[in-house]
Protein backbone atom coordinates (compact mmCIF):
# COMPACT_ATOMS: atom_id res chain seq x y z
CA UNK A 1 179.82 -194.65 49.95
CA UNK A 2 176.17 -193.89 49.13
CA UNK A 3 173.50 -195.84 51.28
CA UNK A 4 171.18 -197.84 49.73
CA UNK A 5 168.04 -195.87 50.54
CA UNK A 6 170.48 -192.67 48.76
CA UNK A 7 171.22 -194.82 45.84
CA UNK A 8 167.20 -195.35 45.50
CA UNK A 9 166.46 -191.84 45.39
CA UNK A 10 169.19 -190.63 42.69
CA UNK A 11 167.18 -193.73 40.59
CA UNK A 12 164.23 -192.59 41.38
CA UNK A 13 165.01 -188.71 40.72
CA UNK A 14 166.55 -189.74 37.27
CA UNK A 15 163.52 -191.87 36.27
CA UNK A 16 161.74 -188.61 37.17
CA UNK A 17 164.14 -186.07 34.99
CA UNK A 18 163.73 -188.92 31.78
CA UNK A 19 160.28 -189.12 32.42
CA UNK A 20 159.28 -186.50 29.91
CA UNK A 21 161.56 -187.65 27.23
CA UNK A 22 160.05 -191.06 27.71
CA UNK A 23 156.23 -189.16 27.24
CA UNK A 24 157.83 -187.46 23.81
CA UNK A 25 158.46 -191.12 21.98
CA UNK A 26 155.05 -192.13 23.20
CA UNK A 27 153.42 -190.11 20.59
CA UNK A 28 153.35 -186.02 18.97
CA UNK A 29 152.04 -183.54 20.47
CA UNK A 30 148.80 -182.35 18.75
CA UNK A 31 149.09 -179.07 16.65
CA UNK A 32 146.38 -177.51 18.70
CA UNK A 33 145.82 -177.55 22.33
CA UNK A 34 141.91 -177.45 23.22
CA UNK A 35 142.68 -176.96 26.81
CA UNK A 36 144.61 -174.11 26.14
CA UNK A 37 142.41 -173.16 22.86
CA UNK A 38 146.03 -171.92 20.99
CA UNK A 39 148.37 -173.37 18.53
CA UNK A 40 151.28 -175.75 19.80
CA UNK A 41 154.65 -174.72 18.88
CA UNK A 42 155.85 -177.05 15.54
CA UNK A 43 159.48 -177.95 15.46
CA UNK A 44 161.01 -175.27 13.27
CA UNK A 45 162.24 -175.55 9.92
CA UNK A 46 166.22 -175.32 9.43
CA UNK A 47 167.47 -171.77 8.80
CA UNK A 48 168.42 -171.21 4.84
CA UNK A 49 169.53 -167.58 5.81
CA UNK A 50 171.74 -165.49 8.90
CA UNK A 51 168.50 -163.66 9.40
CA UNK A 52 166.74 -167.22 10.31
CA UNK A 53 169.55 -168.35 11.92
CA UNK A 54 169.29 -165.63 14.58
CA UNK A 55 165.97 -166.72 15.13
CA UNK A 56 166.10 -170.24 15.15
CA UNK A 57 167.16 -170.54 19.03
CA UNK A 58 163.87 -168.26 20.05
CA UNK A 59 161.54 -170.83 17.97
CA UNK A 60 163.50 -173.80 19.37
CA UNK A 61 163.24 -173.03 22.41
CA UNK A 62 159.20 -172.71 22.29
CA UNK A 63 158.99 -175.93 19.94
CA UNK A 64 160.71 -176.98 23.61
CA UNK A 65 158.17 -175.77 25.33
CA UNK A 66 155.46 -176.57 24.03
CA UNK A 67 156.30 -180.44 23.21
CA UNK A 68 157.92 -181.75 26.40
CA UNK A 69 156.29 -185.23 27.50
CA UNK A 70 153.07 -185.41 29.76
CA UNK A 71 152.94 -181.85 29.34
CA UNK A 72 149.48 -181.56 29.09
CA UNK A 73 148.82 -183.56 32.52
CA UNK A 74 151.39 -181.17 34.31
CA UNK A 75 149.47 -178.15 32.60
CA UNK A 76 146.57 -179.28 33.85
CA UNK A 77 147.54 -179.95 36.61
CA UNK A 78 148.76 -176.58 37.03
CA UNK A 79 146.11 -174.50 35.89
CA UNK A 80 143.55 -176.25 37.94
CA UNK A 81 145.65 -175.21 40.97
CA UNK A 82 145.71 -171.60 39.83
CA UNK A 83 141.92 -171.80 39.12
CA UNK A 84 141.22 -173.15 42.15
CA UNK A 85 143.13 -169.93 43.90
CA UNK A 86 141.41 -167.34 41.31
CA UNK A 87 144.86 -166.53 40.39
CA UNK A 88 144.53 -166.38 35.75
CA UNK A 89 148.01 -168.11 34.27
CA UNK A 90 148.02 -165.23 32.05
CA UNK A 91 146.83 -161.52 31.42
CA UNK A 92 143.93 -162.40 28.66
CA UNK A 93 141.79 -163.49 31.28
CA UNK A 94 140.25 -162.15 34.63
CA UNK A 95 138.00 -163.42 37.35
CA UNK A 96 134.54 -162.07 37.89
CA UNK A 97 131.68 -162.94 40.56
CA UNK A 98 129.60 -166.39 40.54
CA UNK A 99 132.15 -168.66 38.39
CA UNK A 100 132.90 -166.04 35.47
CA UNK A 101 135.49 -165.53 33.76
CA UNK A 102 136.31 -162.06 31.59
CA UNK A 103 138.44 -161.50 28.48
CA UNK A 104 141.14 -159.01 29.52
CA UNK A 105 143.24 -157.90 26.34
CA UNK A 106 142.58 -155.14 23.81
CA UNK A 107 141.87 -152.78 26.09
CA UNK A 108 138.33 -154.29 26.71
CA UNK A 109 137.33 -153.22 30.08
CA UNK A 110 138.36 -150.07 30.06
CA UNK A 111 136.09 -149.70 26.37
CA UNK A 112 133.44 -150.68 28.05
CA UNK A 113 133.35 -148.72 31.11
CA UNK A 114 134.19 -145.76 29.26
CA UNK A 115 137.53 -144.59 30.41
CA UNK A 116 138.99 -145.36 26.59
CA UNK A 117 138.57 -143.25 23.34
CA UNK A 118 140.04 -144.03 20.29
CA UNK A 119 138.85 -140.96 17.86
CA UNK A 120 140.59 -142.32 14.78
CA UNK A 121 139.40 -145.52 15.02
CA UNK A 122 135.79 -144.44 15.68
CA UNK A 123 136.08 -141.89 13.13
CA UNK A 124 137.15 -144.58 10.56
CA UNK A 125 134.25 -147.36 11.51
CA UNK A 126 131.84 -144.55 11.00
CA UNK A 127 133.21 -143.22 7.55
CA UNK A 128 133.60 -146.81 6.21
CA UNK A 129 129.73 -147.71 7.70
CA UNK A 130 128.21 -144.25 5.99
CA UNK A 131 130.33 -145.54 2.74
CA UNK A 132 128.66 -149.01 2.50
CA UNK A 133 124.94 -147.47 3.36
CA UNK A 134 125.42 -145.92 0.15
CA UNK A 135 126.00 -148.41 -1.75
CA UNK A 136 123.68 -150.45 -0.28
CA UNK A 137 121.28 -147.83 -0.62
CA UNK A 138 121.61 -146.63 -4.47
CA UNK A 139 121.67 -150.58 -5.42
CA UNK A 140 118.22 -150.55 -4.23
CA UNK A 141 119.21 -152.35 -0.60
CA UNK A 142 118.46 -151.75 3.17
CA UNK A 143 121.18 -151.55 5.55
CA UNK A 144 121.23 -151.64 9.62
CA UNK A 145 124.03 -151.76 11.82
CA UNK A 146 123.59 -153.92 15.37
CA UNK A 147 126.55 -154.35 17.06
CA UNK A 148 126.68 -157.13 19.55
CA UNK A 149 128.12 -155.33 23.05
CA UNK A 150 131.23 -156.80 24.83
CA UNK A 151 130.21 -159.02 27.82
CA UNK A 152 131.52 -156.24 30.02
CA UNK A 153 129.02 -154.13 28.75
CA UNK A 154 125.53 -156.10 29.67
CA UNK A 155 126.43 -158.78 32.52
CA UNK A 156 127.74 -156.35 34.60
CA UNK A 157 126.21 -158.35 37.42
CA UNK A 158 129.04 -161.01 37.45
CA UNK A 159 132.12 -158.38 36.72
CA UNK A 160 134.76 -158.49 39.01
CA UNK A 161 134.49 -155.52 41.63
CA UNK A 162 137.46 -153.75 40.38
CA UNK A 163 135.78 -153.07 37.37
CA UNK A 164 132.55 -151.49 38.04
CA UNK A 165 133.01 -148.26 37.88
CA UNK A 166 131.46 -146.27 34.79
CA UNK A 167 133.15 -143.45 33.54
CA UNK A 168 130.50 -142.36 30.88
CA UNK A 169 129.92 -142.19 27.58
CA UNK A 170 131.94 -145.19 25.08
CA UNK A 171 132.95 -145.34 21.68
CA UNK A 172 129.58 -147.71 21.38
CA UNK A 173 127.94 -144.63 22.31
CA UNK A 174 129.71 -142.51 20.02
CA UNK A 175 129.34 -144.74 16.95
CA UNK A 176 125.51 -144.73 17.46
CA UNK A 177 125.69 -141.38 17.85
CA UNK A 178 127.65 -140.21 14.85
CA UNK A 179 125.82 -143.26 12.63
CA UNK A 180 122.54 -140.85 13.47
CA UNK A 181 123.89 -137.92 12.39
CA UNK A 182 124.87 -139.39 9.02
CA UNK A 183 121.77 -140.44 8.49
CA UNK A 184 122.67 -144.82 8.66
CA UNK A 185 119.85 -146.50 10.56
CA UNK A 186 121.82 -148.32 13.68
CA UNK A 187 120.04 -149.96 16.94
CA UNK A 188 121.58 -150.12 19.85
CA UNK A 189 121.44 -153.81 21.13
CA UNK A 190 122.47 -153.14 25.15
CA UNK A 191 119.00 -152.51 26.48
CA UNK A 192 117.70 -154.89 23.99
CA UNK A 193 119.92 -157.89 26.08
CA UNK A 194 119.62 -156.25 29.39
CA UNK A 195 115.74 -156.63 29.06
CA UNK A 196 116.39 -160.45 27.53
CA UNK A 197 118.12 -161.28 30.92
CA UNK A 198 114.41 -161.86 32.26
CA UNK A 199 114.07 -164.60 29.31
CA UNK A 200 117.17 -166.23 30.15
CA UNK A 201 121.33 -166.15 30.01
CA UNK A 202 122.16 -163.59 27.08
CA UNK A 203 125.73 -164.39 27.54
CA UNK A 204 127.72 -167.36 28.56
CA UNK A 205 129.70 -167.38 31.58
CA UNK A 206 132.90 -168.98 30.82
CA UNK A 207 132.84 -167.93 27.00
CA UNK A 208 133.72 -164.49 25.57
CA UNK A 209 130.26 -164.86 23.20
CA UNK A 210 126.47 -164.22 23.83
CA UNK A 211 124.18 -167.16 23.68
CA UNK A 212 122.08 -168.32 21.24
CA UNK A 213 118.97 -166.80 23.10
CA UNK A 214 121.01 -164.01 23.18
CA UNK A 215 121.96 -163.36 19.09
CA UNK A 216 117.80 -164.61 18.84
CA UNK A 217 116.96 -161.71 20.60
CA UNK A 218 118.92 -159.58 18.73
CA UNK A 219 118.05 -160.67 15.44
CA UNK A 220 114.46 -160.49 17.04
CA UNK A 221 115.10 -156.44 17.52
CA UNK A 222 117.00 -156.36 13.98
CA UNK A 223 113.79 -157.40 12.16
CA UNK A 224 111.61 -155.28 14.22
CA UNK A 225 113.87 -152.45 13.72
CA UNK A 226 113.58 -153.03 9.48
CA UNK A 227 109.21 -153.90 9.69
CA UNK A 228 110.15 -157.53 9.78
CA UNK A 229 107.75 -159.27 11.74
CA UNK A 230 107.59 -162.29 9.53
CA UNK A 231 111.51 -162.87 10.39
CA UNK A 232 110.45 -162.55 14.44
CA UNK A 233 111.06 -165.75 16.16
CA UNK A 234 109.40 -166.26 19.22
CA UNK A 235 111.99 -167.81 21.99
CA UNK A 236 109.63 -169.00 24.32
CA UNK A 237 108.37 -171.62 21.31
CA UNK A 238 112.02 -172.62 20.74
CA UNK A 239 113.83 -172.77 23.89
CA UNK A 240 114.20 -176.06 25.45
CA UNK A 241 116.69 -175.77 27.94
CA UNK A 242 120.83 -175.50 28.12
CA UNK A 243 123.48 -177.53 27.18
CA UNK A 244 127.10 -178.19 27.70
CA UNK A 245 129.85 -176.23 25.50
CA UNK A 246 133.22 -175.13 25.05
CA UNK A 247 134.51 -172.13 27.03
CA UNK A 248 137.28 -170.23 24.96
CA UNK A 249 137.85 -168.22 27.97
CA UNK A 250 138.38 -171.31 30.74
CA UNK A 251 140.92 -172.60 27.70
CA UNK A 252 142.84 -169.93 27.40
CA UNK A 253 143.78 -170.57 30.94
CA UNK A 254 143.77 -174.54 30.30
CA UNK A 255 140.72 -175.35 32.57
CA UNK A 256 137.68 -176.22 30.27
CA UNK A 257 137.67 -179.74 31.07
CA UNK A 258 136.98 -178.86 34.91
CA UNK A 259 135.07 -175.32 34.18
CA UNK A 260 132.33 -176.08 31.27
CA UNK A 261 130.35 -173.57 29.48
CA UNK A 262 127.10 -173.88 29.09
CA UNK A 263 125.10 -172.20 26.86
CA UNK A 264 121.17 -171.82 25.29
CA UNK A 265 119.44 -175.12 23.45
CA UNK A 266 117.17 -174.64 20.96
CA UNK A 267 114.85 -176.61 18.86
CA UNK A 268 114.53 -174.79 15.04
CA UNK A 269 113.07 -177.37 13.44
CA UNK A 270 109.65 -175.52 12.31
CA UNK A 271 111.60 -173.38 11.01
CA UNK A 272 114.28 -174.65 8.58
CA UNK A 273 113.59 -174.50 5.05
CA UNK A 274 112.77 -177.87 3.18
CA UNK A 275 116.14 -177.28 1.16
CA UNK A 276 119.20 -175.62 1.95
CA UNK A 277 123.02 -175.61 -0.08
CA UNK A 278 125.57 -173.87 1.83
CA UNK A 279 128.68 -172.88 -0.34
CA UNK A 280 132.04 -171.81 1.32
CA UNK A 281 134.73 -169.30 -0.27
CA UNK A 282 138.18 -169.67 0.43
CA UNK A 283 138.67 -165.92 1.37
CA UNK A 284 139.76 -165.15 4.55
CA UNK A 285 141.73 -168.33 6.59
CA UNK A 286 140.12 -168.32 9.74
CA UNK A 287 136.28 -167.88 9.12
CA UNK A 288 135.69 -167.72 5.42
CA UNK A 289 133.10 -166.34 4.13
CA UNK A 290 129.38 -168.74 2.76
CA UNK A 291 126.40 -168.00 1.10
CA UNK A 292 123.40 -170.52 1.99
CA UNK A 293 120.61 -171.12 -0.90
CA UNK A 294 117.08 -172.10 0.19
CA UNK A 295 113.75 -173.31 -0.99
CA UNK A 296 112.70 -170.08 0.69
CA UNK A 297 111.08 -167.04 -1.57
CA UNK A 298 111.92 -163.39 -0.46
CA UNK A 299 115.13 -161.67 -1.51
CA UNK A 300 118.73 -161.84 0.35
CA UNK A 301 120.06 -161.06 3.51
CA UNK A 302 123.59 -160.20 4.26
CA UNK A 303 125.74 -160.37 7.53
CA UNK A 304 129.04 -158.85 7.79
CA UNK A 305 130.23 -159.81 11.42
CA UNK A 306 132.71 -162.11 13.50
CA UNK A 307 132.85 -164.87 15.44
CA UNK A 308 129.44 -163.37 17.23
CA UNK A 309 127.75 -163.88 13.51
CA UNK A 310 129.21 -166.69 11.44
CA UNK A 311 128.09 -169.75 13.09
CA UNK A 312 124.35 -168.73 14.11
CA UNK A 313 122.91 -166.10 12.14
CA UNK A 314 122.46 -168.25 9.27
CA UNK A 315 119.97 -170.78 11.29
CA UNK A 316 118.21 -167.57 12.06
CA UNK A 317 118.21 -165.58 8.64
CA UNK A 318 118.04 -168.70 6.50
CA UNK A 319 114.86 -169.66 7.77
CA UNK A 320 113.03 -166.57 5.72
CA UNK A 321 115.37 -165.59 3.05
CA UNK A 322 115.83 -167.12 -0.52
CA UNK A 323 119.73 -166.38 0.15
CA UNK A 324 121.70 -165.75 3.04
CA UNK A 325 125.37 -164.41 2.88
CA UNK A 326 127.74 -164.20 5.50
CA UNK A 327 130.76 -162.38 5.73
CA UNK A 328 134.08 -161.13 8.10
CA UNK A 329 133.97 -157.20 8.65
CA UNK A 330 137.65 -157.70 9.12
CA UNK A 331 137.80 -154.64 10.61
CA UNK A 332 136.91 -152.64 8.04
CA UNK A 333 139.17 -154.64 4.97
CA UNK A 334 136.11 -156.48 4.16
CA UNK A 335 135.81 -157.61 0.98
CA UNK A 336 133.69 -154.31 -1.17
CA UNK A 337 133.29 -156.80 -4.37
CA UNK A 338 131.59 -159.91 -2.59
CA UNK A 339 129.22 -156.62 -1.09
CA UNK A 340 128.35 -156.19 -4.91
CA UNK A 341 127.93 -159.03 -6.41
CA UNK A 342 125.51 -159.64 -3.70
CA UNK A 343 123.36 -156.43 -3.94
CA UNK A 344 119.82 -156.13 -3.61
CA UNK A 345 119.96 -157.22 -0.10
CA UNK A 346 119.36 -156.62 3.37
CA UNK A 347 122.47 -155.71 4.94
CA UNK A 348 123.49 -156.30 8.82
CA UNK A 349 126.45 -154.89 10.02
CA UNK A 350 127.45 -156.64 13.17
CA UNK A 351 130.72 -156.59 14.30
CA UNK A 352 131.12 -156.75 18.28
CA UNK A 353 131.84 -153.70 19.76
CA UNK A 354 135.40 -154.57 20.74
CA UNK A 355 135.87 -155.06 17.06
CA UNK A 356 133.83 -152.01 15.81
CA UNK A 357 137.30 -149.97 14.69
CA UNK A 358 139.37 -150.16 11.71
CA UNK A 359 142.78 -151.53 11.24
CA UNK A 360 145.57 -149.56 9.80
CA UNK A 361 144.23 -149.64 6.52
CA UNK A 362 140.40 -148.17 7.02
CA UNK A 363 138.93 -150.44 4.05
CA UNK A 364 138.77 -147.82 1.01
CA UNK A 365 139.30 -149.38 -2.04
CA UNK A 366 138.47 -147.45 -5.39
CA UNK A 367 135.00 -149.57 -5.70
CA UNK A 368 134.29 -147.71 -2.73
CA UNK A 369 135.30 -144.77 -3.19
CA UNK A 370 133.25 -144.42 -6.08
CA UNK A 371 130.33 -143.92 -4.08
CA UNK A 372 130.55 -140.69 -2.49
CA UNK A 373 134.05 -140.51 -1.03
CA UNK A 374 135.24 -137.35 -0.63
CA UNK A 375 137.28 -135.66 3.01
CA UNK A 376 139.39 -138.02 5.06
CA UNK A 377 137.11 -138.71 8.50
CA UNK A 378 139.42 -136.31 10.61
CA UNK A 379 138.17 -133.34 8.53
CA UNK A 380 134.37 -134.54 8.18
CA UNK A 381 133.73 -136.14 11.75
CA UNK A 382 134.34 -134.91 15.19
CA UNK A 383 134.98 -137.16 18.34
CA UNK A 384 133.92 -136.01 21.90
């Protein structure tokens, strides 16, 4: 016979095992975690074919996974424990000096230290860069390329030890290179944010993005680079201090509650225009592209960036051209028509370095080839 004390524990060991199923009919599970800054797992539709069928169990079993009650307490719970220890719940994220925290994937490190060369994909970037200064060019246009650096690349200060070794020359080297020899005006942004250091935080420690100081100061160097000193901004007349903000990095390893970001706060106020009307275009699902009208003179200005550009450059840009368009490089499938329709302008290519390659498909269309293609880049560029 089972004591009573025993008895007590079985209860309170199956309260414990129902506990979760308890959690699940207290409410869904939210389509996106914050914490975790990634999708949650839906619960999958039947299968209507023996191809879905075989993987129905696989997408069960995250939907599982994903949606079992109080499991974003135990998560938590769990990656502040591994936090605490330095020890990343996954591979997308490492540990540097003074409370950092480092993307990890893609290759990154080892791109910016140098010890990673990927000719084709350099060789591609380059071709379809030279291709739109054309066409910038004989539509009576400027164009400048400024790529924002990786993190890894300026605040080497706070990488972890592991990683500071410097093998040489990168393929951020190599694109500014080759961009000079084709004759396509590029600046090279890295000793532009070292030197901005002595301002203040260029990047943000727990974020895989600069600051705002930090895209001010390049946009600062952009406009010197092009004989803008009317679009020159002056940081010490807008920077009022820091503020509070999300850390992608700290949620992809579920601890931005307990490791904020912080990042630059600014005051723009002298310089928005008295009207602005932003308009959005449904063309690319996760950060479509806009064009922003103002009660500004002057002509247009175009970025073609990433996450780095699309929700900053405008309060920059906007504040001294008539139009402002952003857009997605996409890695090179950017949209050639929207570049068009949008001619004369100022054009910015920005992509961040980690993103400064093409895809599979180098972004060719006939529109662009119309303007001076000729050789595939293997036969007309060479790589170190």
């Amino acid at each position: 016979m089972i004591p009573r004390h025993g008895r007590l524990i079985c209860l309170a060991a199956a309260l414990c095992l129902w506990l979760p199923f308890a959690g699940n009919l207290l409410g869904p599970t939210a389509g996106h975690s914050t914490e975790e800054n990634r999708s949650i797992a839906g619960f999958p539709q039947w299968p209507g074919s023996a191809g879905e069928w075989v993987r129905f169990p696989r997408r069960l079993e995250a939907y599982a996974e994903d949606n079992f009650g109080f499991r974003g307490a135990m998560v938590g719970a769990y990656s502040g424990l591994r936090y605490v220890a330095r020890s990343p719940v996954n591979d997308k994220v490492a540990f540097g000096r003074n409370g950092w925290l480092y993307y990890a994937a893609a290759d990154i490190f080892e791109q910016s230290r140098g010890q990673t060369y990927r000719a084709g994909g350099v060789a591609d970037f380059v071709e379809v860069v030279v291709r739109l200064h054309d066409l910038v060019a004989a539509r009576g246009g400027r164009m400048i390329v400024a790529m924002p650096p990786n993190r890894h690349s300026v605040a080497t200060e706070n990488l972890p030890r592991w990683a500071l070794r410097f093998d040489g020359p990168t393929e951020y080297d190599a694109i500014l290179r080759l961009l000079a020899r084709r004759g396509v005006p590029a600046i090279d942004l890295r000793p532009v944010l070292e030197a901005g250091k002595a301002v203040g935080p260029v990047y943000r420690p727990r974020n895989t993005h600069w600051t705002r100081l930090g895209a001010l100061l390049a946009v600062n160097a952009v406009a010197a680079e092009l004989g803008r000193g009317d679009w020159r901004i002056d940081p010490a007349g807008v920077v009022i201090g820091a503020t509070a903000a999300h850390g992608d990095l700290a949620g992809m390893i579920g601890v931005a509650d307990i490791a904020p970001d912080i990042d630059t706060l600014l005051d723009l106020s002298a310089y928005r225009p008295a009207q602005v009307e932003t308009t959005s275009l449904d063309d690319f699902l996760d950060q479509p592209s806009y064009i922003v009208e103002t009660s500004n003179g002057g002509g247009t200005v175009l970025v073609m960036g990433d996450s780095f550009s699309r929700d900053i450059m405008a309060d920059y840009f906007a504040a001294h051209a008539a139009r402002y368009v952003w857009t997605h490089f996409r890695w090179c499938g950017f949209d050639w028509s929207l570049i068009e329709r949008n001619l004369p302008a100022t054009v910015i290519v920005m992509p961040v370095e980690r993103y400064a390659l093409c895809g599979a498909d180098p972004g060719l269309p006939a529109t662009a080839a119309a303007h001076g293609a000729t050789d595939p880049p293997e036969r007309r560029l060479t790589a170190r």
